[in-house]
N, C-alpha and C. Protein backbone atom coordinates (compact mmCIF):
# COMPACT_ATOMS: atom_id res chain seq x y z
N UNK A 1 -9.96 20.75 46.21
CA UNK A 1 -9.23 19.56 46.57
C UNK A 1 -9.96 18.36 45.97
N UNK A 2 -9.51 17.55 45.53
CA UNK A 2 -9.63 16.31 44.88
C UNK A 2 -9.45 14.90 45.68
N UNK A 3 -10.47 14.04 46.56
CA UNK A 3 -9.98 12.88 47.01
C UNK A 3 -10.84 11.68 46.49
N UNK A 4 -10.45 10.46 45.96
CA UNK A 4 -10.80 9.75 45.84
C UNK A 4 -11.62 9.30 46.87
N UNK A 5 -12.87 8.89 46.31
CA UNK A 5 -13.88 7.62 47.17
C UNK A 5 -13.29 6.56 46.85
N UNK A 6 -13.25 5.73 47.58
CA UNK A 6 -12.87 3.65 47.13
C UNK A 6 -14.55 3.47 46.57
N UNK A 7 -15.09 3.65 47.14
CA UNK A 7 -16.40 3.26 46.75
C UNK A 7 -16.91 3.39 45.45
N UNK A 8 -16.64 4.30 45.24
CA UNK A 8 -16.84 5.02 43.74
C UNK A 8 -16.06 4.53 42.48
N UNK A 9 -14.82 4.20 42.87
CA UNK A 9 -13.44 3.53 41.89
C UNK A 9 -13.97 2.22 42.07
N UNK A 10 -14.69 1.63 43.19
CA UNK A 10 -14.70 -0.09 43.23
C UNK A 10 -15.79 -0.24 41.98
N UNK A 11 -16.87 0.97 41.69
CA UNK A 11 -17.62 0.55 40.86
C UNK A 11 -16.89 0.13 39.36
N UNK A 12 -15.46 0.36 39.09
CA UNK A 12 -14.84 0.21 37.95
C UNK A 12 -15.55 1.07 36.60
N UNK A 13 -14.54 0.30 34.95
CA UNK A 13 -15.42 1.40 34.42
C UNK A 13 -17.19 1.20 33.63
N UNK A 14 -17.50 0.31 34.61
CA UNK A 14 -19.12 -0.02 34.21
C UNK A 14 -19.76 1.25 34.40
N UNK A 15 -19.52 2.01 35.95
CA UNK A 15 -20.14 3.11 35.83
C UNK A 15 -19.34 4.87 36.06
N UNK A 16 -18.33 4.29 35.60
CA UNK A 16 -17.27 5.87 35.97
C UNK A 16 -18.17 7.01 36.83
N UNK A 17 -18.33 6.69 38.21
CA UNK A 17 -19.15 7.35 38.76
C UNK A 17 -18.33 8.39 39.09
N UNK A 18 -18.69 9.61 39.47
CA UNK A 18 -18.12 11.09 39.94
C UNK A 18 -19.32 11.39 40.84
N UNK A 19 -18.68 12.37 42.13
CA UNK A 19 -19.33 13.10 43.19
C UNK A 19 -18.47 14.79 43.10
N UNK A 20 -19.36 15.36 43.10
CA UNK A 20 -18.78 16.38 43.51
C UNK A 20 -19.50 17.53 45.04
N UNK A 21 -18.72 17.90 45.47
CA UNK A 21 -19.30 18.72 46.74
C UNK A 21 -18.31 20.17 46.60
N UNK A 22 -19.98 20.87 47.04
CA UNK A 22 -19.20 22.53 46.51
C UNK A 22 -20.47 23.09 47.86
N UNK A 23 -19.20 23.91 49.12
CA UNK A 23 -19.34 24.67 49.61
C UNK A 23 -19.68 26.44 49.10
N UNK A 24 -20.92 26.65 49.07
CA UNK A 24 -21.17 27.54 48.92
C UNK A 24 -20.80 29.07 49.43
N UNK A 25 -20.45 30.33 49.53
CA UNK A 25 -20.01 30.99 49.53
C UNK A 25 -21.07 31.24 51.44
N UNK A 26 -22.59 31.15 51.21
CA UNK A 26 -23.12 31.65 52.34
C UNK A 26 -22.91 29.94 53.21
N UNK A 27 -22.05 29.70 53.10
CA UNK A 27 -22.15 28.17 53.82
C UNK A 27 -22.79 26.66 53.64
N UNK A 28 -23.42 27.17 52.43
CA UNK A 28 -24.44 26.11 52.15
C UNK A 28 -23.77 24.78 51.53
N UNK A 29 -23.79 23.12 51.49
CA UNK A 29 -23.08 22.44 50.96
C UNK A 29 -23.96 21.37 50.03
N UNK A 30 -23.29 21.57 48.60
CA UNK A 30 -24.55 21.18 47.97
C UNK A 30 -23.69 19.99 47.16
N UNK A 31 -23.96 18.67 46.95
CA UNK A 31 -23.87 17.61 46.50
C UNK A 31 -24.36 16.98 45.74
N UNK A 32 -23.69 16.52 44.15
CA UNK A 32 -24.20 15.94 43.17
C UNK A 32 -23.43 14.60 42.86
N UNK A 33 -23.79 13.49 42.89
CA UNK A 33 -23.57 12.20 42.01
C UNK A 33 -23.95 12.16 41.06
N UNK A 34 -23.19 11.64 40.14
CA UNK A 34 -23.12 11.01 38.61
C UNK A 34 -22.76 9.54 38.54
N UNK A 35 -23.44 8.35 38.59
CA UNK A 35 -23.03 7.12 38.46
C UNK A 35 -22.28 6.83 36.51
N UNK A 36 -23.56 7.38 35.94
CA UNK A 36 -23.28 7.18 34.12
C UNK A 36 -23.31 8.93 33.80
N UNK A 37 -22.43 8.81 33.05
CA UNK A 37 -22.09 10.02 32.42
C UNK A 37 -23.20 10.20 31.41
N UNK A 38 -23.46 11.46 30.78
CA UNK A 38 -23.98 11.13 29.56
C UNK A 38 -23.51 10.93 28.31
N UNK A 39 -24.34 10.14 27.53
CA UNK A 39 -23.75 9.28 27.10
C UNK A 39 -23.46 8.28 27.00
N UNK A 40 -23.64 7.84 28.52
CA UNK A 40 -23.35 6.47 28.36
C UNK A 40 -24.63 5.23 28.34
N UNK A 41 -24.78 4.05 27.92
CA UNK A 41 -25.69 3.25 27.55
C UNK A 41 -26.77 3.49 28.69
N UNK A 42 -26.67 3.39 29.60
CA UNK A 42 -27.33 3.39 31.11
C UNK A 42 -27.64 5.11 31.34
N UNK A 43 -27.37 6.16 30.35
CA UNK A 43 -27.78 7.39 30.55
C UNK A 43 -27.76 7.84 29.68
N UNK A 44 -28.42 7.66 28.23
CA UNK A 44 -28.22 7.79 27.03
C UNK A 44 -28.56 9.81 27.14
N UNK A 45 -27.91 9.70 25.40
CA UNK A 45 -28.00 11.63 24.74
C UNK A 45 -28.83 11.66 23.68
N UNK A 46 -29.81 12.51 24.29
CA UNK A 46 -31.09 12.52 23.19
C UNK A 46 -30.63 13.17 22.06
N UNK A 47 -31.34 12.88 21.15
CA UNK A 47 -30.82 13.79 19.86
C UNK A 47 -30.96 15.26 19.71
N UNK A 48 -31.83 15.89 20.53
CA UNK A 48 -31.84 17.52 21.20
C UNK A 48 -30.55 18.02 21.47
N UNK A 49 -30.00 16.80 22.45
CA UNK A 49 -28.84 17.37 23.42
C UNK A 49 -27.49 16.81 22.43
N UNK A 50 -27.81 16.28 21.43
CA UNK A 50 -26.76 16.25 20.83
C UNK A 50 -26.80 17.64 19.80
N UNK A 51 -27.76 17.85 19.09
CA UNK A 51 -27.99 19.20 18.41
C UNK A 51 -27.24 20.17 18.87
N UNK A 52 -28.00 20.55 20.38
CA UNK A 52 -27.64 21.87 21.10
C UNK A 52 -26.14 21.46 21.17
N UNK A 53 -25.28 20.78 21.32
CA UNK A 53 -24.04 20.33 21.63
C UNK A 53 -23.32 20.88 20.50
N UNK A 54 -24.10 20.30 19.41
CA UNK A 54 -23.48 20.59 18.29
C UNK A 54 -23.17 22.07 17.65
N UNK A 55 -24.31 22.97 18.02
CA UNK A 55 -24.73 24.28 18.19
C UNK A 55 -23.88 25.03 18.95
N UNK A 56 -23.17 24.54 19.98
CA UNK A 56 -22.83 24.91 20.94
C UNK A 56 -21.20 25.52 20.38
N UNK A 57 -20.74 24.31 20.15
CA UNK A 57 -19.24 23.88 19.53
C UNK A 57 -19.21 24.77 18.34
N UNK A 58 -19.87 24.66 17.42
CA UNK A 58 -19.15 25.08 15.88
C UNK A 58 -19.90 26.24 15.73
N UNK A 59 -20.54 27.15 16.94
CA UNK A 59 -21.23 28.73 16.19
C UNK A 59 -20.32 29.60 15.50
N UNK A 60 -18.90 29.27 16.44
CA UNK A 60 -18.00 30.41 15.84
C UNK A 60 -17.49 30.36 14.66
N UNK A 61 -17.64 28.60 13.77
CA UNK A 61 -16.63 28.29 12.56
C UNK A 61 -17.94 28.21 11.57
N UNK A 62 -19.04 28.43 11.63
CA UNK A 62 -19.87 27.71 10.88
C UNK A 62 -20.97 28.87 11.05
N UNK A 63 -21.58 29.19 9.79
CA UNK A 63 -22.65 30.23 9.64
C UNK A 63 -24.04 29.36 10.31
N UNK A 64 -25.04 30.30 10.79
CA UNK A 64 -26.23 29.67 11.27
C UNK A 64 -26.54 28.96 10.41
N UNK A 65 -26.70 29.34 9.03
CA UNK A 65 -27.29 28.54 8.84
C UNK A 65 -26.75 26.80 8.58
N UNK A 66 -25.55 26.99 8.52
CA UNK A 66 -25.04 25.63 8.09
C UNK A 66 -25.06 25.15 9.12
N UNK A 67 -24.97 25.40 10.25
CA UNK A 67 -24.94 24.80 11.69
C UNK A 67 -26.41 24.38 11.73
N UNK A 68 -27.34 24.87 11.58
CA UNK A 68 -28.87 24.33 11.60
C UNK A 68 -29.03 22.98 10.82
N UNK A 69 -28.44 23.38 9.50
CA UNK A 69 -28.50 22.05 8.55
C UNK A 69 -28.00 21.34 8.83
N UNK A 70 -26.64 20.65 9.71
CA UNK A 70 -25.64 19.57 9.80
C UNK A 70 -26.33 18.53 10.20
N UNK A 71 -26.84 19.20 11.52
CA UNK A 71 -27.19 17.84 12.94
C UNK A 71 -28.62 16.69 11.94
N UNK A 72 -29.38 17.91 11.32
CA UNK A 72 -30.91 17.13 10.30
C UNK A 72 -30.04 15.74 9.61
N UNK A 73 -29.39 16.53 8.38
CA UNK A 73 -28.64 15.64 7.40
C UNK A 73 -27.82 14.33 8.60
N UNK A 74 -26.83 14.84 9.10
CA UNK A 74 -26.56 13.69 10.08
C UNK A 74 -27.33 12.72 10.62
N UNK A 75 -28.54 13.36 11.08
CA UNK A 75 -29.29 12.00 11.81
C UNK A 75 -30.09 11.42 10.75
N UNK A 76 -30.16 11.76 9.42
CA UNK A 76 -30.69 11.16 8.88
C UNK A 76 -30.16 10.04 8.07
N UNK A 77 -28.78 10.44 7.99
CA UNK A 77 -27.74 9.36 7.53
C UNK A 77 -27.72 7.99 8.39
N UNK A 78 -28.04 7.79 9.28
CA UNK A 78 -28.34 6.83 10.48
C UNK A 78 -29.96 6.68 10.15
N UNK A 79 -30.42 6.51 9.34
CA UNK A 79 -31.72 6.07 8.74
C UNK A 79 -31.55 5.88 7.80
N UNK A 80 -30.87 6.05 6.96
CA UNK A 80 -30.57 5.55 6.13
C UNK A 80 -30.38 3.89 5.40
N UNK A 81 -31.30 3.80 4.48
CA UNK A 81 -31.23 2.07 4.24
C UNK A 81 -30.41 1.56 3.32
């Protein structure tokens, strides 16, 4: 089930906050907030977690090894002078 907090929506989209709550099977109730997604300025994506991301997505279209090479060449294009 899905209910809106007001509290959470009043923050607008500065911090698109999300809660989620998940009753566990032996009863247990376990609760996570997210104010900033990642990604976002206030919760930035390291360049690891963009890699593995990247790794993640294209194993099936893209040979290892070209998948190894992309994310290097990419971030280096953003150094680029």
């Amino acid at each position: 089930m899905v209910v809106e907090d007001k509290t959470l929506s009043a923050k607008g989209l500065e911090a698109v906050a999300n809660r989620i709550t998940v009753k566990l099977s032996y009863g247990k109730v376990v609760t996570k907030q997210v104010d900033y997604h990642k990604g976002h300025p206030k919760n930035p994506i390291t360049d690891k977690e963009v890699e593995d991301k990247f790794e993640r997505l294209t194993r099936t279209n893209l040979t290892k090894n070209r998948v190894g090479r992309i994310p290097g060449d990419s971030l280096e294009l953003g150094e680029s002078k």
